[in-house]
Protein backbone atom coordinates (compact mmCIF):
# COMPACT_ATOMS: atom_id res chain seq x y z
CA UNK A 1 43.78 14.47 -168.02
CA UNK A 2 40.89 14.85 -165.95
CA UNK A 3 38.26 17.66 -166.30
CA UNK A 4 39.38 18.88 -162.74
CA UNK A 5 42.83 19.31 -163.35
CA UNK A 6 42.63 21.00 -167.27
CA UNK A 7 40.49 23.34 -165.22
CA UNK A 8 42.95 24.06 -162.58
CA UNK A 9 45.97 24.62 -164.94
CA UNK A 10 43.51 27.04 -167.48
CA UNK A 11 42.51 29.13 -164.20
CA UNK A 12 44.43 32.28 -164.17
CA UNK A 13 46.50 32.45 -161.11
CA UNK A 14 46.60 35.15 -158.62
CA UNK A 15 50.04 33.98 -156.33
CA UNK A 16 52.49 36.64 -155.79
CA UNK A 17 55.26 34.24 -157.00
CA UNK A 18 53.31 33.10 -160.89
CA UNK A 19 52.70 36.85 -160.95
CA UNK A 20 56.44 37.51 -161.47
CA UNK A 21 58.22 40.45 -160.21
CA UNK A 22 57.05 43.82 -160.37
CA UNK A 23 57.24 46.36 -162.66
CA UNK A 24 59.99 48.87 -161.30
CA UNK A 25 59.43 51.39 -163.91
CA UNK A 26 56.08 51.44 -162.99
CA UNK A 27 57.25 51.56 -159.04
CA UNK A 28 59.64 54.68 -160.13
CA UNK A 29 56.63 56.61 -161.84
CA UNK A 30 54.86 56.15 -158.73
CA UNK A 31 56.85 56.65 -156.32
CA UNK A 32 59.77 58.54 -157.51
CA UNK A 33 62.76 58.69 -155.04
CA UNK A 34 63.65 62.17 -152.89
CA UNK A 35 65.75 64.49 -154.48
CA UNK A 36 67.87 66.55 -151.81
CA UNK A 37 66.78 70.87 -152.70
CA UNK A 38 69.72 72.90 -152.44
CA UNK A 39 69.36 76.35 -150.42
CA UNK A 40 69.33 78.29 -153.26
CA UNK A 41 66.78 76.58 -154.93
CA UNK A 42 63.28 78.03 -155.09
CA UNK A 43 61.41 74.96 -153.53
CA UNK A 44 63.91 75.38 -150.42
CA UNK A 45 61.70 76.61 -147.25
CA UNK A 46 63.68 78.77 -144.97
CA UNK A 47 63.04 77.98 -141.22
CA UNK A 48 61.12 74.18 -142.13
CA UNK A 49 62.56 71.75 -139.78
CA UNK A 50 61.07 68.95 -141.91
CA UNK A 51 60.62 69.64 -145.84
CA UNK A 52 64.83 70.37 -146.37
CA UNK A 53 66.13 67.01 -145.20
CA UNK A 54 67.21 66.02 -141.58
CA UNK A 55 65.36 68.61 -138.96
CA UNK A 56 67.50 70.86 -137.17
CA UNK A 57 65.73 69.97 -133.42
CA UNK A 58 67.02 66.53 -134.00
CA UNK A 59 68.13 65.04 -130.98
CA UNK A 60 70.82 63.56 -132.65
CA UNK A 61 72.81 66.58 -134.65
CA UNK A 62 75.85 64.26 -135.61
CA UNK A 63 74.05 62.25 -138.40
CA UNK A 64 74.08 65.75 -140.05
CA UNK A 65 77.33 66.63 -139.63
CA UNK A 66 80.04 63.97 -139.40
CA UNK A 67 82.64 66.37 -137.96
CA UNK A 68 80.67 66.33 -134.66
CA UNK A 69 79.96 62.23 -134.18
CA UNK A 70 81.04 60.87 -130.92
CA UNK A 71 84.64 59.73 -131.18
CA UNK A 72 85.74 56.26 -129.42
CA UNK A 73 87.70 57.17 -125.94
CA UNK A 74 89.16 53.30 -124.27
CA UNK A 75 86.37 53.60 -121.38
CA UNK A 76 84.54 56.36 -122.18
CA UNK A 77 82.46 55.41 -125.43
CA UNK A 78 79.16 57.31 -126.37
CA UNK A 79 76.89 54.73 -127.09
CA UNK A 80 73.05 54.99 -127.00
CA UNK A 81 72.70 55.17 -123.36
CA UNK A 82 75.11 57.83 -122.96
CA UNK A 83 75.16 61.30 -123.43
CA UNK A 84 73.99 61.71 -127.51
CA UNK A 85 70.77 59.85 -126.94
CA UNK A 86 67.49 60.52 -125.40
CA UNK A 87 67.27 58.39 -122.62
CA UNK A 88 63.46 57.26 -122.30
CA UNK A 89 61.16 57.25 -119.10
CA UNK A 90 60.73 54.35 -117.42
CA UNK A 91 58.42 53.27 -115.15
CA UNK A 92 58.60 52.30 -111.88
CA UNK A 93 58.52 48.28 -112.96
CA UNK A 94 61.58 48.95 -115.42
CA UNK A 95 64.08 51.18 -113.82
CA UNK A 96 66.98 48.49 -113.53
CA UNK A 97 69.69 50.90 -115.32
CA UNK A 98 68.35 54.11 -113.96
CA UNK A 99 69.06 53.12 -110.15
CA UNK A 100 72.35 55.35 -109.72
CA UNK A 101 75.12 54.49 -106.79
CA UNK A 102 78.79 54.42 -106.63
CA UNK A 103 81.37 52.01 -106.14
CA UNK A 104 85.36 51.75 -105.70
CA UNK A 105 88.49 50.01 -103.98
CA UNK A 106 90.52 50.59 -101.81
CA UNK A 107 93.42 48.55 -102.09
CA UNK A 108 95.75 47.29 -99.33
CA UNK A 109 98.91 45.09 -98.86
CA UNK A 110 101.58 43.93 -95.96
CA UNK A 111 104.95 45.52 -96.72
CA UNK A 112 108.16 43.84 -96.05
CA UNK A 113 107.86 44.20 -92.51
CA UNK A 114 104.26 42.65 -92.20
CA UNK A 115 102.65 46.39 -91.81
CA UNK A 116 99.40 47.28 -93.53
CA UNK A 117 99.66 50.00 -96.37
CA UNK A 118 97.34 51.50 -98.03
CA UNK A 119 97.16 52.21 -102.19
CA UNK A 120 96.00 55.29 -102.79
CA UNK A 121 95.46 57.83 -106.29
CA UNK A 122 95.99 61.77 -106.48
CA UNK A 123 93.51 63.69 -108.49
CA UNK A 124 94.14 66.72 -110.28
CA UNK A 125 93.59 69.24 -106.97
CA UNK A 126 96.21 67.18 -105.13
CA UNK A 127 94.20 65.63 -102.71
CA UNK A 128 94.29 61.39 -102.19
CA UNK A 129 92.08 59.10 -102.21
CA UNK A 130 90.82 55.71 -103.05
CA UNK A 131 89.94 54.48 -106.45
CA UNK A 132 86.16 54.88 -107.78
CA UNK A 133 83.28 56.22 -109.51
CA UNK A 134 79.72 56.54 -110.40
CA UNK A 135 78.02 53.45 -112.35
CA UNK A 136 77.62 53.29 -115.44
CA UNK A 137 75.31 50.94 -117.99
CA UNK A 138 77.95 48.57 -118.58
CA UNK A 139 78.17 47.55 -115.33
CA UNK A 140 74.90 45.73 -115.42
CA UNK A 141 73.64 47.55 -112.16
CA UNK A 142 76.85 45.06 -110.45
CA UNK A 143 78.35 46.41 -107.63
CA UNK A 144 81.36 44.76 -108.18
CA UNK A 145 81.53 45.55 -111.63
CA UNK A 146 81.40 49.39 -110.94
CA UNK A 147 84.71 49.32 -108.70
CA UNK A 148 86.67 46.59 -110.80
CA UNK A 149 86.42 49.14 -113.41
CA UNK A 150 86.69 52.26 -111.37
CA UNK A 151 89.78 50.00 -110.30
CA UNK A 152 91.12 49.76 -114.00
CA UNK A 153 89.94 53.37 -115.31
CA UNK A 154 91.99 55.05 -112.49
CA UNK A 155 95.08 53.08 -112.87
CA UNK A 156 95.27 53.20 -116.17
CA UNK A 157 95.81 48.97 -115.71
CA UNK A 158 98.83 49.56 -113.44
CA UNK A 159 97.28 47.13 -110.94
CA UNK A 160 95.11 44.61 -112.28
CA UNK A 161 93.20 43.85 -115.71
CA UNK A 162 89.25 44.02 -115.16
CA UNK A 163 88.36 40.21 -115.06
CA UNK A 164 91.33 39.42 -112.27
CA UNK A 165 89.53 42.88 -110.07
CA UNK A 166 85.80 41.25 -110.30
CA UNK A 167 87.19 38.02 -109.61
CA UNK A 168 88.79 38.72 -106.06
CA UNK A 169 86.00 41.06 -105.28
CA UNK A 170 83.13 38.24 -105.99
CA UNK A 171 84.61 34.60 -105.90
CA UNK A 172 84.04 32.95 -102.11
CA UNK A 173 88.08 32.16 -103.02
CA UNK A 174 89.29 35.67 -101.96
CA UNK A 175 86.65 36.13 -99.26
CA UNK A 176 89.06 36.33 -96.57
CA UNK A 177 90.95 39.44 -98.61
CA UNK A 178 88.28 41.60 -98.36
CA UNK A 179 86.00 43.66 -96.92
CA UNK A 180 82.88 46.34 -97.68
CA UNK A 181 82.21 49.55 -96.08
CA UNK A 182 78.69 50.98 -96.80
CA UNK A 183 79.01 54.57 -97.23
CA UNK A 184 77.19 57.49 -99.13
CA UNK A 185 78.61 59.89 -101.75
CA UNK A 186 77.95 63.89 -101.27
CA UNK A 187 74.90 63.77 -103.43
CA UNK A 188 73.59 60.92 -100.76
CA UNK A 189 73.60 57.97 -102.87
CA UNK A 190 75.09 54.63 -101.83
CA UNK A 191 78.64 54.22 -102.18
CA UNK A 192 80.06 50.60 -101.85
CA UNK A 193 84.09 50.80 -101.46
CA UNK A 194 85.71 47.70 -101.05
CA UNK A 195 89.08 47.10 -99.38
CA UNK A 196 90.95 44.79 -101.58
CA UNK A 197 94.40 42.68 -100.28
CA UNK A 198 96.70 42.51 -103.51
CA UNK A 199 100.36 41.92 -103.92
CA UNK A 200 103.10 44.56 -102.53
CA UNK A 201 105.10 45.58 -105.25
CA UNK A 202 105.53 49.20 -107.20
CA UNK A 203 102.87 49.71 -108.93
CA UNK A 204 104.03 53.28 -109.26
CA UNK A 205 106.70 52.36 -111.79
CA UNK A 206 104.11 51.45 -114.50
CA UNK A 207 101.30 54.30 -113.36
CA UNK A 208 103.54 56.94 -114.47
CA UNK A 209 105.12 55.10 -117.61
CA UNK A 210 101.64 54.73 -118.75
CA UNK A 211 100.04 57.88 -117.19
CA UNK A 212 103.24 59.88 -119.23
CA UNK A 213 102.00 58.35 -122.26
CA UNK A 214 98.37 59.41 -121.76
CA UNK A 215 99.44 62.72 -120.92
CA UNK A 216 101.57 62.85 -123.96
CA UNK A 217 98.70 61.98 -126.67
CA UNK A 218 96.52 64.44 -124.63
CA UNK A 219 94.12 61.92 -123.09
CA UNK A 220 91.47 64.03 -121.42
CA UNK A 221 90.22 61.27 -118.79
CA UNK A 222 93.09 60.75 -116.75
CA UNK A 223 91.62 61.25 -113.44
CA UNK A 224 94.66 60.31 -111.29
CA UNK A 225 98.27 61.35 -111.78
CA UNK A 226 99.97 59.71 -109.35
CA UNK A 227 99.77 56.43 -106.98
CA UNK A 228 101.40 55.50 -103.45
CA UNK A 229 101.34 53.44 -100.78
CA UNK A 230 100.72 54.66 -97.59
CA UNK A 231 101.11 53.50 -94.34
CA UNK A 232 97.35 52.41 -91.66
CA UNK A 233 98.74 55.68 -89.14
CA UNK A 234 99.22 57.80 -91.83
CA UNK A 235 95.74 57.56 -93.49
CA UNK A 236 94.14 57.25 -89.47
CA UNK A 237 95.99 60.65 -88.84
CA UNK A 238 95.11 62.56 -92.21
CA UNK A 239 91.39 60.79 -91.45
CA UNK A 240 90.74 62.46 -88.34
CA UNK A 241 91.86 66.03 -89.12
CA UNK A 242 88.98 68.37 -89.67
CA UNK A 243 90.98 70.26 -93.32
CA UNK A 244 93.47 69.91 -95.56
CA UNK A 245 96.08 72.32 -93.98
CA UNK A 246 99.14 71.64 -92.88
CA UNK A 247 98.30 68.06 -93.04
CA UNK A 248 101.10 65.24 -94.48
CA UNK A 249 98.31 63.62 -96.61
CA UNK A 250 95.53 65.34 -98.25
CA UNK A 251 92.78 63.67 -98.58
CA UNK A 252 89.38 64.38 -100.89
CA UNK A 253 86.95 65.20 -98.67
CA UNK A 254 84.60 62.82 -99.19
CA UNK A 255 87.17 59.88 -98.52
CA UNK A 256 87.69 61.87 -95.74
CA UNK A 257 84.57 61.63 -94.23
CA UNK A 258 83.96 58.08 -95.29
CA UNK A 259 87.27 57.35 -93.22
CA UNK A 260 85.89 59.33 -90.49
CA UNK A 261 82.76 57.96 -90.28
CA UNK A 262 84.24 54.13 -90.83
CA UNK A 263 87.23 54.34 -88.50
CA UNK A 264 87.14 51.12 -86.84
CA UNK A 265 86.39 48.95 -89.88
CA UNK A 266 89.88 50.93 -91.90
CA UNK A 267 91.48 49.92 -88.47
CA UNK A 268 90.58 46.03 -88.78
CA UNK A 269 91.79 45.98 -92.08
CA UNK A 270 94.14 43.02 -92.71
CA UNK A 271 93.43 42.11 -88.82
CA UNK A 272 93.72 38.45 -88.81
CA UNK A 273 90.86 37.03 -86.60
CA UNK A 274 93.01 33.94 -84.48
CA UNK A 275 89.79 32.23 -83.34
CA UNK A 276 88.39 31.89 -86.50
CA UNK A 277 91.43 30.34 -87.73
CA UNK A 278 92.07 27.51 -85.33
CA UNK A 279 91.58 24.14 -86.33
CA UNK A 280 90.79 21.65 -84.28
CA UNK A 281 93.27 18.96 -84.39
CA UNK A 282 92.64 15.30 -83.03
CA UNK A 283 94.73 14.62 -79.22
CA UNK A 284 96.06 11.68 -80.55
CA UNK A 285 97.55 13.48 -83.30
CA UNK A 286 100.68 14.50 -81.37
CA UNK A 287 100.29 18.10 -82.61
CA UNK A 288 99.43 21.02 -81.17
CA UNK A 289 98.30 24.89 -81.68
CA UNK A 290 99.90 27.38 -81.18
């Protein structure tokens, strides 16, 4: 061996991983763990938010007591932008998920006789209306995403699943079987409420089978208990009276006024434009339009 090298493997070596690992006895003397002080004990400080474990002005009580953590509701989860949580400032550069708006559907269909109904949901004051809600962080600040699930929540799945509701209100496919009216809720922020073609069938039947279930476990977000279809001259009339009295179909009175303040576009629902679906066909075809 070389001078260089005996030198090298004789020099005491200060790497982390030659040195071995530590000494965790000496680790315990110096740092000894926390032991939890009981309230009777004589180190126990009364009113210290700090020195007795978890402090009681936590914003987040439940780690304390298990009995009061957030329990899982289908739609309704806590989760760390809801209610349990501090929800930070932003500023004006970051304020994607703190822009607040509404969003629902109102869905329609031709009956047996070709006639445009209406499906609408009856809250717990008895009043109709269509089916929708305030946005919340899951919807990505999506429009669509808001009233597919507004769509869901409300129906308890009666209609449509999720995916199939923000696929005909998005995809170019199902342009033609819908429409968007651009009103405002009673606090003044926007409210987006599609009108949505789907299949004419009774939905009814599987509302209340599932909405008897829900009631029977004592679900406390059912926000609907009951589902119809009602008829274009029906909704027009109930529309364009002033209250609730006396009227056939009560409405909430914020549908109200967004069908009031909308009344031509609920009136072309469903109104197939002829023009823009001729075709032109070539004159030597033989064929022709009718």
């Amino acid at each position: 061996m070389t001078d260089n090298f005996k030198e090298v493997m004789t020099t005491k070596t200060t790497n982390a991983w030659d040195a071995g690992p530590p000494n965790q006895k000496a680790l315990q003397i110096i740092a000894p763990p926390p032991q939890r002080r009981e309230s009777n004990s004589p180190e126990y400080v009364q009113g210290n938010n700090h020195i007795n474990g978890a402090s009681r002005t936590s914003p987040f009580p439940f780690y304390k007591n298990p009995s009061t953590q957030p329990k899982y509701v289908a739609g309704r989860n806590q989760n760390k932008f809801n209610d349990y949580f501090i929800k930070p400032y932003l500023s004006g550069e970051n304020r994607r998920h703190n822009i607040y708006y509404s969003a629902g559907v109102l869905p329609y269909a031709r009956d047996a006789g070709g006639n445009i109904v209406f499906l609408l949901g009856k809250d717990k004051e008895g009043n109709w209306s269509d089916f929708g809600g305030r946005s919340e962080h899951q919807d990505g600040n999506m429009q669509v995403r808001t009233a597919a699930r507004e769509l869901y929540e409300e129906t308890m799945g009666a209609v449509m699943p999720i995916d199939a509701a923000i696929r005909m209100l998005s995809h170019s496919v199902h342009e033609s079987s819908r429409s968007l009216i651009n009103a405002r809720t009673l606090g003044g922020s926007p409210y987006y409420m599609y009108s949505l073609e789907i299949v004419y069938t009774d939905y009814r039947k599987n509302f209340k089978r599932v909405h008897d279930y829900v009631k029977y476990i004592q679900h406390k977000y059912i926000e609907k208990n009951d589902i119809r279809w009602v008829s274009r001259d029906t909704l027009l009339s109930a529309a364009s009276s002033v209250e609730n009295d006396g009227v056939l179909l009560p409405l909430r009175p914020i549908f109200r006024t967004t069908l009031a303040n909308h009344i031509d576009e609920i009136r072309a629902i469903g109104v197939v434009n002829i023009d823009s679906c001729r075709t032109d066909v070539p004159s030597d075809s033989g064929e022709s339009i009718v």
